[in-house]
Protein backbone atom coordinates (compact mmCIF):
# COMPACT_ATOMS: atom_id res chain seq x y z
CA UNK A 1 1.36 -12.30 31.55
CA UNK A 2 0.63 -8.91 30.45
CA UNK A 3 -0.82 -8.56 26.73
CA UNK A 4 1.30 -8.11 23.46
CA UNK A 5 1.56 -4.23 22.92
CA UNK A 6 1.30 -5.68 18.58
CA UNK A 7 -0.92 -6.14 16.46
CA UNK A 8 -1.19 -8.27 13.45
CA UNK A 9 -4.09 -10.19 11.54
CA UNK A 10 -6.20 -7.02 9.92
CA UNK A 11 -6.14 -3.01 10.16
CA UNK A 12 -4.48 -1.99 13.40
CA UNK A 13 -7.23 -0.97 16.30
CA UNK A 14 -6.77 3.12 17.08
CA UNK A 15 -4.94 1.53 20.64
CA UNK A 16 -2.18 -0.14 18.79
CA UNK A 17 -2.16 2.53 16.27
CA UNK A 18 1.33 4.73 16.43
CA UNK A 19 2.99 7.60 14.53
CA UNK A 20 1.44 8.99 11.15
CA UNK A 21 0.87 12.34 12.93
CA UNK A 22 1.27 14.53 9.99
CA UNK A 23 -0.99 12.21 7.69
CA UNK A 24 -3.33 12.55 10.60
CA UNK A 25 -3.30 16.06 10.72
CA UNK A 26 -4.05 16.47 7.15
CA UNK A 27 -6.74 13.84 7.39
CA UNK A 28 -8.80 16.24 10.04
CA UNK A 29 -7.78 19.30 8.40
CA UNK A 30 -9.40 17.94 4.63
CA UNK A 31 -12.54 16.53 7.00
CA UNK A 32 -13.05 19.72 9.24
CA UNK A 33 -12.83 21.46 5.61
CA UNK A 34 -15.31 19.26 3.66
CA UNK A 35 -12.59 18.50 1.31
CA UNK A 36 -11.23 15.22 0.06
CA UNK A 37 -8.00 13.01 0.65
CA UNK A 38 -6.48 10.52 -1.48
CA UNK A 39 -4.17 8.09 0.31
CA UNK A 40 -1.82 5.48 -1.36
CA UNK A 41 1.21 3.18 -0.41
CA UNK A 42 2.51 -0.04 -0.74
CA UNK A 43 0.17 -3.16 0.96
CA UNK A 44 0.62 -3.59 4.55
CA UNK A 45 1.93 0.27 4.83
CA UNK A 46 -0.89 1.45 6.78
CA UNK A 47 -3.66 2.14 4.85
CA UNK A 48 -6.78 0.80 6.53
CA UNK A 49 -5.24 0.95 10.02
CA UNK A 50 -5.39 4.87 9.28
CA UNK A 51 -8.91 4.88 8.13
CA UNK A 52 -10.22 2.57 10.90
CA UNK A 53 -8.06 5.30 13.57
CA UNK A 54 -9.90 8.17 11.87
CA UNK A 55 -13.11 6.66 12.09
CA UNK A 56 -12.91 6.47 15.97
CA UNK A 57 -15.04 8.42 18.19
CA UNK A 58 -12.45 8.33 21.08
CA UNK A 59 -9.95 9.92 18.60
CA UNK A 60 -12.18 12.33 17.25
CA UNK A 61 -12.76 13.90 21.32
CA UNK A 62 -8.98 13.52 22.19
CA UNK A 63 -7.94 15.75 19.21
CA UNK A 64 -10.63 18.02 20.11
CA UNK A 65 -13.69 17.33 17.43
CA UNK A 66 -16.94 16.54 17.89
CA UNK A 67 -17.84 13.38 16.40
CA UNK A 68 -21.58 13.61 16.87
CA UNK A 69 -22.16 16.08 14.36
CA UNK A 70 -20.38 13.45 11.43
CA UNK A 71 -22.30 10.48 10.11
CA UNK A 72 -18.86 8.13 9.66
CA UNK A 73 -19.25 5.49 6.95
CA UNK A 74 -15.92 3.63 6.77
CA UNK A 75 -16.36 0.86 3.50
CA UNK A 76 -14.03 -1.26 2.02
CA UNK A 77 -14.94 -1.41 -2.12
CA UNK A 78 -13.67 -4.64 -2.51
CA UNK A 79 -16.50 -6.04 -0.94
CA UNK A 80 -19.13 -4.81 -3.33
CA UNK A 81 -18.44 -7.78 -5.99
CA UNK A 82 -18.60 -6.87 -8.84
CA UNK A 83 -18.16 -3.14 -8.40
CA UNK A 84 -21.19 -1.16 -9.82
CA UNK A 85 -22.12 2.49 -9.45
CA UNK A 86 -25.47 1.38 -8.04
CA UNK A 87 -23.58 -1.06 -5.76
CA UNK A 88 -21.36 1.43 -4.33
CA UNK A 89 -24.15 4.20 -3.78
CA UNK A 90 -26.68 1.23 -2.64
CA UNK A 91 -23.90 -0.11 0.19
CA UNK A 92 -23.25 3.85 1.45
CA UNK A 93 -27.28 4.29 1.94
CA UNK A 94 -27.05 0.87 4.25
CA UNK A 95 -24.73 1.84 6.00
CA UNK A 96 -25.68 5.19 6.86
CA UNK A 97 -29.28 3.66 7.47
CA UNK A 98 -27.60 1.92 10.19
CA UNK A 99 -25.10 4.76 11.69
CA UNK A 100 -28.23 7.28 12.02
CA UNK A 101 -29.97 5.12 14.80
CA UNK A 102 -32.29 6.74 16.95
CA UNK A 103 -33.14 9.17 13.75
CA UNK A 104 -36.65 7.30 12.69
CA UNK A 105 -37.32 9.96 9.85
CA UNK A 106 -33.75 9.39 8.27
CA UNK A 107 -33.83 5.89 8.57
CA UNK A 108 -37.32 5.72 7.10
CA UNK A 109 -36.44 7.69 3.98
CA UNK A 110 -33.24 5.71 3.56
CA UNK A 111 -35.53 2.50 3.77
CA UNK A 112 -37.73 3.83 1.17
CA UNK A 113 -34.42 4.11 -1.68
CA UNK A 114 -32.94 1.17 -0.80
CA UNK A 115 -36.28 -0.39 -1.88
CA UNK A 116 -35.86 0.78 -5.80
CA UNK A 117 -34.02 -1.69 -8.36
CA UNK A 118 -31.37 1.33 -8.89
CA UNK A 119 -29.89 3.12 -6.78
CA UNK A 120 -28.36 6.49 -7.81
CA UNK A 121 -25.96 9.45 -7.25
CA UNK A 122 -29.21 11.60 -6.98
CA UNK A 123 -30.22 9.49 -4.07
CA UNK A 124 -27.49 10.17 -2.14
CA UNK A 125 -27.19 13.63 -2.83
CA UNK A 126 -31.13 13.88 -1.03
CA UNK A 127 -29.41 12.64 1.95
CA UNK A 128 -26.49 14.87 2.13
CA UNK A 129 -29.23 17.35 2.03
CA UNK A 130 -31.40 15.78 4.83
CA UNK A 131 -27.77 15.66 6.82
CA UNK A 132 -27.03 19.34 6.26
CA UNK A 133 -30.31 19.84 7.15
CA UNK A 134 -29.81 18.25 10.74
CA UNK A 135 -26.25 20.25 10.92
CA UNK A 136 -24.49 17.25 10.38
CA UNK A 137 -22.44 16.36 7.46
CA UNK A 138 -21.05 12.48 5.82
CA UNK A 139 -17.55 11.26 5.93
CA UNK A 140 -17.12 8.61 3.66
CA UNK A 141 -13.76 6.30 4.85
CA UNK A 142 -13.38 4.44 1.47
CA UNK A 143 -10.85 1.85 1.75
CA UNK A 144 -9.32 -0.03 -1.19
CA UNK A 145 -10.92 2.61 -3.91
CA UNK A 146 -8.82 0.65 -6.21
CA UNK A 147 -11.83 -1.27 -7.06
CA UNK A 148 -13.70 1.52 -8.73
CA UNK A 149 -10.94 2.08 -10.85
CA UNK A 150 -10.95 -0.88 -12.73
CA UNK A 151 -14.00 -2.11 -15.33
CA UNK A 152 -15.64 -5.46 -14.99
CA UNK A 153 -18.16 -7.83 -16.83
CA UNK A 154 -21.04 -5.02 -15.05
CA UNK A 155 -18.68 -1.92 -14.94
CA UNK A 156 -17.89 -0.87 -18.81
CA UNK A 157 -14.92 1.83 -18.77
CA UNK A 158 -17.42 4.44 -19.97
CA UNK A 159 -19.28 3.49 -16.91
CA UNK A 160 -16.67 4.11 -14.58
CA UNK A 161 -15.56 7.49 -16.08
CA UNK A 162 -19.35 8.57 -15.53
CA UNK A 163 -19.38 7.24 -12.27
CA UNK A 164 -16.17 9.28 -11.36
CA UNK A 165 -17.63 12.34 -12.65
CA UNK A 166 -20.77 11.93 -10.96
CA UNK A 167 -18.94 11.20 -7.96
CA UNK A 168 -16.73 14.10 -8.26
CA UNK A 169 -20.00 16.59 -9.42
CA UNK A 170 -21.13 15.60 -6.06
CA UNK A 171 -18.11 16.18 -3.80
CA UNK A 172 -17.64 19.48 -5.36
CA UNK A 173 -20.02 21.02 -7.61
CA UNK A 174 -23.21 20.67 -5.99
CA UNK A 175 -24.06 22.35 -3.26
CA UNK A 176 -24.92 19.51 -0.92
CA UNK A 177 -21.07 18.85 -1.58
CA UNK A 178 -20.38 21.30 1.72
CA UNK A 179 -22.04 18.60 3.92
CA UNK A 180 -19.45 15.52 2.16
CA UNK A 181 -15.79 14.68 3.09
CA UNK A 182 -14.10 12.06 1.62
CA UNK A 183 -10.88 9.64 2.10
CA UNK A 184 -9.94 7.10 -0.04
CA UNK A 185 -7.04 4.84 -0.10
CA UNK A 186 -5.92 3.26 -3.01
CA UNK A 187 -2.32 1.39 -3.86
CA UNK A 188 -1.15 3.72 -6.17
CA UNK A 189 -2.16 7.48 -7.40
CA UNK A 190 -5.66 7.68 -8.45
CA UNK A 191 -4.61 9.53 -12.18
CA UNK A 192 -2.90 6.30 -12.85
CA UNK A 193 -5.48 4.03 -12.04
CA UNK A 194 -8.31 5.30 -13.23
CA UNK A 195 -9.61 5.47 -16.87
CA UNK A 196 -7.66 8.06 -19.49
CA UNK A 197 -9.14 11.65 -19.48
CA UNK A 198 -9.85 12.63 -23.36
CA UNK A 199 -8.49 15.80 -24.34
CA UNK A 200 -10.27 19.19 -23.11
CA UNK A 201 -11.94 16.87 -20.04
CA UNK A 202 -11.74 17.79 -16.54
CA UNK A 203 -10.11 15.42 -14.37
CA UNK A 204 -12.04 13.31 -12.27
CA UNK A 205 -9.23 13.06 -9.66
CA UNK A 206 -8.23 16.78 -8.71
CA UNK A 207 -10.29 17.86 -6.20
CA UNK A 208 -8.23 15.36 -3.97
CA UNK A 209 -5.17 15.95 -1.94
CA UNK A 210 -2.88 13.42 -2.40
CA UNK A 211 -0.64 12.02 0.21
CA UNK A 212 1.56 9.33 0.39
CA UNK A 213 2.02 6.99 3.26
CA UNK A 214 6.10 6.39 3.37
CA UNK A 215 8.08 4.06 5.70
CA UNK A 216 7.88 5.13 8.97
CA UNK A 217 11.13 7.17 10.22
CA UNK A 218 13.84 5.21 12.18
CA UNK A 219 12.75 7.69 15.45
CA UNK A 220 9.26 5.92 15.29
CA UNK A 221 10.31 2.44 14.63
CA UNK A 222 13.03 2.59 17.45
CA UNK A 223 10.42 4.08 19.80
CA UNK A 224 7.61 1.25 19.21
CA UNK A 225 10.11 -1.95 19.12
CA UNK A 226 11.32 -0.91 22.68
CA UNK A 227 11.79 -4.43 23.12
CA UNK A 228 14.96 -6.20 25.23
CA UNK A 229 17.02 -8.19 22.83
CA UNK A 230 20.93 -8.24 21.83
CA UNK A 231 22.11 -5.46 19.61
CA UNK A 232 22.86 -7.44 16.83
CA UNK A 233 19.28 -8.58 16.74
CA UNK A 234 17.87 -5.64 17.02
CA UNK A 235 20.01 -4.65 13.76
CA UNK A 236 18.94 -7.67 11.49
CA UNK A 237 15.30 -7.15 12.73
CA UNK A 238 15.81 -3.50 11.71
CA UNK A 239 17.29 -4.17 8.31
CA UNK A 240 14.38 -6.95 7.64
CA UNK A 241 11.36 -4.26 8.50
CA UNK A 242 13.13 -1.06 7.36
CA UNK A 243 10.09 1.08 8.85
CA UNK A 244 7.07 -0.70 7.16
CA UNK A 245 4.38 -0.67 9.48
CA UNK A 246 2.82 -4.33 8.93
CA UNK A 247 6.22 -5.82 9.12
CA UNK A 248 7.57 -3.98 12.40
CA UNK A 249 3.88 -5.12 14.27
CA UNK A 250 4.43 -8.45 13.29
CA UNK A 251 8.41 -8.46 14.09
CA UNK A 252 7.19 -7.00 17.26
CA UNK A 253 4.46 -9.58 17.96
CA UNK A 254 6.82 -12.63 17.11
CA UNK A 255 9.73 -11.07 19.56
CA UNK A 256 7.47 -10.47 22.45
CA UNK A 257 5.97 -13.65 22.10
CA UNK A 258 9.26 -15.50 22.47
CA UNK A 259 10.73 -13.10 25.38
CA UNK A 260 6.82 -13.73 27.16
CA UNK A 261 7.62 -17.34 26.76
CA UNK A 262 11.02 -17.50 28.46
CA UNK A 263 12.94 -18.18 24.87
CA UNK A 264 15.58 -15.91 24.32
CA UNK A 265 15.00 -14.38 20.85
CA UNK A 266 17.66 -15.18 17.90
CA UNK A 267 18.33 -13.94 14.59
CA UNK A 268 18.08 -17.55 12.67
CA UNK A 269 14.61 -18.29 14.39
CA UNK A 270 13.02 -15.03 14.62
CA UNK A 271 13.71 -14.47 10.75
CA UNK A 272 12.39 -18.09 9.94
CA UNK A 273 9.28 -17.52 11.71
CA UNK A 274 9.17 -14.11 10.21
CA UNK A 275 9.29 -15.23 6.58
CA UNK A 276 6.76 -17.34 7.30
CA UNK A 277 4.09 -14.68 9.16
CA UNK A 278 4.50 -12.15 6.50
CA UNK A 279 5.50 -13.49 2.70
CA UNK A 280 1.99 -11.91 2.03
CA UNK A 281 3.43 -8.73 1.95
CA UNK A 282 6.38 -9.53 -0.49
CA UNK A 283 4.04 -11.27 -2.55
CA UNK A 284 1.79 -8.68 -2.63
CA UNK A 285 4.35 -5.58 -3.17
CA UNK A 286 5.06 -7.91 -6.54
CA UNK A 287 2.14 -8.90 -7.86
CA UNK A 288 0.82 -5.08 -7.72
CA UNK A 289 3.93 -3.91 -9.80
CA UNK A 290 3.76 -3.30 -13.17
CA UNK A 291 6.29 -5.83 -15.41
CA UNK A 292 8.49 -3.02 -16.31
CA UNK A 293 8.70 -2.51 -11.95
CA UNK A 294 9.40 -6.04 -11.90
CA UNK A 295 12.31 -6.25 -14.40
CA UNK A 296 13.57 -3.13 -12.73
CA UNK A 297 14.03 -5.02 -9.46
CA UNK A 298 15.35 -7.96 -10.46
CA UNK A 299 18.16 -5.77 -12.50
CA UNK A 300 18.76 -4.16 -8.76
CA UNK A 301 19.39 -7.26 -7.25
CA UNK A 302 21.48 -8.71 -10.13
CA UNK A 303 23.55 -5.73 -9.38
CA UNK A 304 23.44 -5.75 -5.76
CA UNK A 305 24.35 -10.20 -6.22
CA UNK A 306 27.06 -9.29 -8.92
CA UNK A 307 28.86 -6.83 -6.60
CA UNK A 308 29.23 -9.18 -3.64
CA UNK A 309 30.68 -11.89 -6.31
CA UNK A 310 34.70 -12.91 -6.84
CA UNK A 311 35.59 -10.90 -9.51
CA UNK A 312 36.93 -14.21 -11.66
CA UNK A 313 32.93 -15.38 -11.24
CA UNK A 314 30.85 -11.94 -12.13
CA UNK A 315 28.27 -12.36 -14.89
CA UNK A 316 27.99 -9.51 -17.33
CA UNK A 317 25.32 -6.81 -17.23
CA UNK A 318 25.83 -4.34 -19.49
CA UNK A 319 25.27 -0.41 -19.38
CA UNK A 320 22.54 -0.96 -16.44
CA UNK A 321 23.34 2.57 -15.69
CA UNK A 322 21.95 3.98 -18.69
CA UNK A 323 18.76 2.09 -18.05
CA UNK A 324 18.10 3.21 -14.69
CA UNK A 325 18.78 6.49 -16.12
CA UNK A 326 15.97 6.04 -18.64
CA UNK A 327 13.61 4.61 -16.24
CA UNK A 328 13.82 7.24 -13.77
CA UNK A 329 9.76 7.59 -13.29
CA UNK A 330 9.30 3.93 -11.99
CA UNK A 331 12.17 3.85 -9.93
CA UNK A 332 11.02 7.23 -8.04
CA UNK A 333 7.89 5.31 -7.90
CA UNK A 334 9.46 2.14 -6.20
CA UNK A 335 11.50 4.41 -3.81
CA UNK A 336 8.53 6.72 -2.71
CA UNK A 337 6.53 3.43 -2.05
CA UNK A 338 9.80 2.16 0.16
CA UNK A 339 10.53 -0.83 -1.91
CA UNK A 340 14.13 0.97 -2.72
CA UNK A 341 16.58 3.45 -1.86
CA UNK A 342 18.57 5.21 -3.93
CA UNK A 343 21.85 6.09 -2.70
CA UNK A 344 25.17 7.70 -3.87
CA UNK A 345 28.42 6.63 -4.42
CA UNK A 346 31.10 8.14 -6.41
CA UNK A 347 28.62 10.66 -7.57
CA UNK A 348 26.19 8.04 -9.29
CA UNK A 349 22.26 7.20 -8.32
CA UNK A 350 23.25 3.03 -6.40
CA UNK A 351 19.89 1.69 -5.58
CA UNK A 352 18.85 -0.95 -2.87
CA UNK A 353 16.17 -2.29 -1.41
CA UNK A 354 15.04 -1.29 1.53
CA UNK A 355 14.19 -4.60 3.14
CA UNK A 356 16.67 -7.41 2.65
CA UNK A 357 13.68 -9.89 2.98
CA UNK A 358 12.52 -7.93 -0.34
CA UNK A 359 15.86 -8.08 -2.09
CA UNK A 360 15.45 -12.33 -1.46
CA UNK A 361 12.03 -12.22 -2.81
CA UNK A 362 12.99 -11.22 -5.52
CA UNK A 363 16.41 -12.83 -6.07
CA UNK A 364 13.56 -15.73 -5.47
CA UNK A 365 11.47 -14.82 -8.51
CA UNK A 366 14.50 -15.08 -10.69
CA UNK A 367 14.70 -18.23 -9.61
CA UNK A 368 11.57 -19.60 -10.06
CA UNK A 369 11.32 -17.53 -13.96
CA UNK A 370 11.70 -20.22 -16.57
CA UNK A 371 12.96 -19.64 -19.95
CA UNK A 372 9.54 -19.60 -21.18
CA UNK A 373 8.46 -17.02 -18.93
CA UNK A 374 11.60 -15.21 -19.86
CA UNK A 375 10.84 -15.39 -23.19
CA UNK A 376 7.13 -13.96 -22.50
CA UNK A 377 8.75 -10.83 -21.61
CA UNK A 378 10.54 -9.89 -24.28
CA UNK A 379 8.32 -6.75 -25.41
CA UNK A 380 8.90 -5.46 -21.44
CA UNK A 381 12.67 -6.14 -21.41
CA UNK A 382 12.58 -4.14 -25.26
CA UNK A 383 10.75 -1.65 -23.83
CA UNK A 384 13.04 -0.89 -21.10
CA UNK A 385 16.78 -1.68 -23.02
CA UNK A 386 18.51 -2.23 -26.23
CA UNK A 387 17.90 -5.84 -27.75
CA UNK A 388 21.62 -6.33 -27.40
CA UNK A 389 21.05 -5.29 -23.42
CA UNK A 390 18.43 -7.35 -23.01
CA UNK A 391 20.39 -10.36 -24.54
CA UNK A 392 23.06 -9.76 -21.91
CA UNK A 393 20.65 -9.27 -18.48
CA UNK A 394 19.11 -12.70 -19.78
CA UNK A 395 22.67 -14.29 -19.83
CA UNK A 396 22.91 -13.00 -16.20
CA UNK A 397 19.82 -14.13 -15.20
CA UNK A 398 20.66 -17.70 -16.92
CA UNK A 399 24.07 -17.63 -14.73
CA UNK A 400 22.36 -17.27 -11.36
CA UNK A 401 20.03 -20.22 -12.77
CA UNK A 402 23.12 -22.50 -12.95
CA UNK A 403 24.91 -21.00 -9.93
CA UNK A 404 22.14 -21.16 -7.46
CA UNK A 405 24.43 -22.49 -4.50
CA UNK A 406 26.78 -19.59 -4.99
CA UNK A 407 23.82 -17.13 -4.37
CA UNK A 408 22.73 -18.23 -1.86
CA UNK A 409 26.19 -17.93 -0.01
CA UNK A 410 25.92 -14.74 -0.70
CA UNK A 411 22.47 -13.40 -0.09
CA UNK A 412 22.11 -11.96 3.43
CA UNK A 413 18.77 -12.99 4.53
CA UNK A 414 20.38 -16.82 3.71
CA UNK A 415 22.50 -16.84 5.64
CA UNK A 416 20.87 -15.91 8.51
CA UNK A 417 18.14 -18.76 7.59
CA UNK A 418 21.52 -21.02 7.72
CA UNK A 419 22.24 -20.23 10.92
CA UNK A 420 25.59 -18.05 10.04
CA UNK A 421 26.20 -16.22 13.60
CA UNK A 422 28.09 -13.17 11.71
């Protein structure tokens, strides 16, 4: 039995790792530069399967660099709990203590901070002198930088402004800044995570190219699930996955699982067992919106529901038009992170979701929202619409409360669940 060609369960390994060849370039142009990369995208779109490619000797040699003369620290910030500048600097002194093996005099010196009760940007920048010494510079792979953008019980937000100054200072401003290159991933741009810049401050964030990591193209996704299975599969799966990374490995892994096992693949089992392997994703790609992301989907898919309904049945919804017109900046935001689409028909923006496994999550969370819950949004739905508009989407909402069987006749990914062959 020859071995799954996907990969699910963590950051893809650089041998499973496929497409993202621009990203890639730009990654080792900002590194062989000494400059600095900010990556962000929706969960499971990539992220720390890029990092952990880039931080690969074998890739480094078949592009044609010379790993040996990089000290590669790849660090994921969650894992310093709770986030601290001194935890942060601390961790990259460790682990840089460990990656210059065989160098006695580094390691000793390293040794020798780590031993103080603080550890400090100062400290760091000694070593990034001791590297350029050696002809060597640091690459710092900082996954889920998220974490020093938001204050804790030991991280004030005066604290973390310093801290991103000092960290900036460093990358740029000093002159062991030549022997630094950075990467950092986050899940949305850095200027609107971080802490508010007062007036006449220099941003903390713009010595960073930004870049960020879409759905794959339909070329790519074609190429990698080169798998045997009946057209109309291979259509659903496509429609489920829409070119997110995490969700075409683990398609892929559930469909050459069954085909390795002698099952012939089908629509209603493989999307079962999909919903199962992967709600993380949906749940995630929700949670991390802001409330006026997640009103704005639901009002897509009470649009999307109300235009599939019998005409004697519809709900009301108002002038939605005129607030997706006002709420242009979030929904650009939604589409670049491939959660919608925006289409057009009769000369007017239509948006949809990209996956149809998203557009039932979220037909799902109107479900489960309670009147109470409803109610505890009020200031969100008044900051998006009219009172009077507001009133109206909540009558909707109410309807598909009361009318739950008819949804779910309608709802594609249903009836797929139920077995419907069409």
């Amino acid at each position: 039995m020859s071995q799954n060609p996907f990969y699910v369960g963590g950051p893809v390994p650089p041998d499973y790792f496929f497409g993202r060849n621009s990203e890639v370039r730009t990654a080792f142009d900002q590194i062989s530069r000494r400059a600095h990369l900010a990556i962000y995208g929706s969960p499971g779109m990539g992220k720390s399967s890029l990092l952990k490619y880039l931080a690969s000797p074998v890739v480094w040699q078949a592009r044609g660099r010379d790993a040996t003369k990089a000290f590669i620290i790849s660090m994921n910030c969650t894992g310093i709990s709770p986030f601290t500048p001194s935890g942060f600097w601390r961790e990259i002194l460790s682990l840089l203590q460990d990656e210059a093996e065989g160098d006695e005099a580094l390691q000793t010196e390293i040794k020798q901070l780590l031993q103080e009760d603080k550890v400090e940007k100062g400290d760091l920048r000694r070593m990034l002198r001791k590297i350029g010494q050696r002809e060597k510079f640091l690459l710092l792979l900082l996954d889920d930088y998220d974490a020093a953008l938001h204050p804790n019980d030991q991280y004030t937000e005066t604290q973390m402004l310093t801290f991103l100054s000092e960290f900036r200072d460093l990358a740029v401003h000093s002159n062991e800044g030549k022997y630094l290159s950075t990467i950092v991933t986050t899940f949305r741009r850095l200027n609107e995570l971080g802490p508010t810049i007062t007036p006449g401050g220099s941003p903390w964030y713009n010595h960073y190219l930004f870049r960020l990591l879409r759905p794959l193209p339909p070329n790519e996704v074609n190429a990698r699930l080169n798998i045997p299975i009946s057209s109309n599969l291979r259509a659903g799966v496509l429609d489920i996955i829409d070119g997110h990374p995490a969700l075409l490995q683990n398609a892929g892994y559930l469909l050459y699982d069954s085909i390795q096992a002698g099952q012939t693949p089908n629509l209603q089992t493989f999307t079962r067992d999909f919903e199962s392997a992967t709600e993380q994703y949906f749940r995630d790609t929700w949670r991390f919106s802001t409330e006026e992301e997640q009103i704005l989907l639901m009002l897509i898919a009470l649009v999307r529901l109300q235009g599939r309904l019998n005409r004697n049945t519809r709900y009301a919804l108002g002038d939605i038009d005129l607030v997706f017109s006002q709420r242009s900046r979030e929904l650009i935001d939604l589409e670049e992170r491939g959660v919608i689409l925006r289409t057009f028909e009769e000369g007017k923006s239509v948006y949809v979701f990209n996956s149809s496994m998203m557009e039932w999550w979220v037909i799902q969370e109107i479900y489960h929202t309670n009147e109470a819950q409803l109610e505890g949004r009020e200031k969100v739905f008044l900051n998006l619409m009219s009172r009077e508009q507001a009133n109206t989407v909540k009558k909707a909402i109410a309807w598909v409360w009361q009318h739950q069987d008819i949804v779910q006749s309608l709802v594609w990914i249903v009836r797929k669940l139920g077995g419907d062959p069409t």
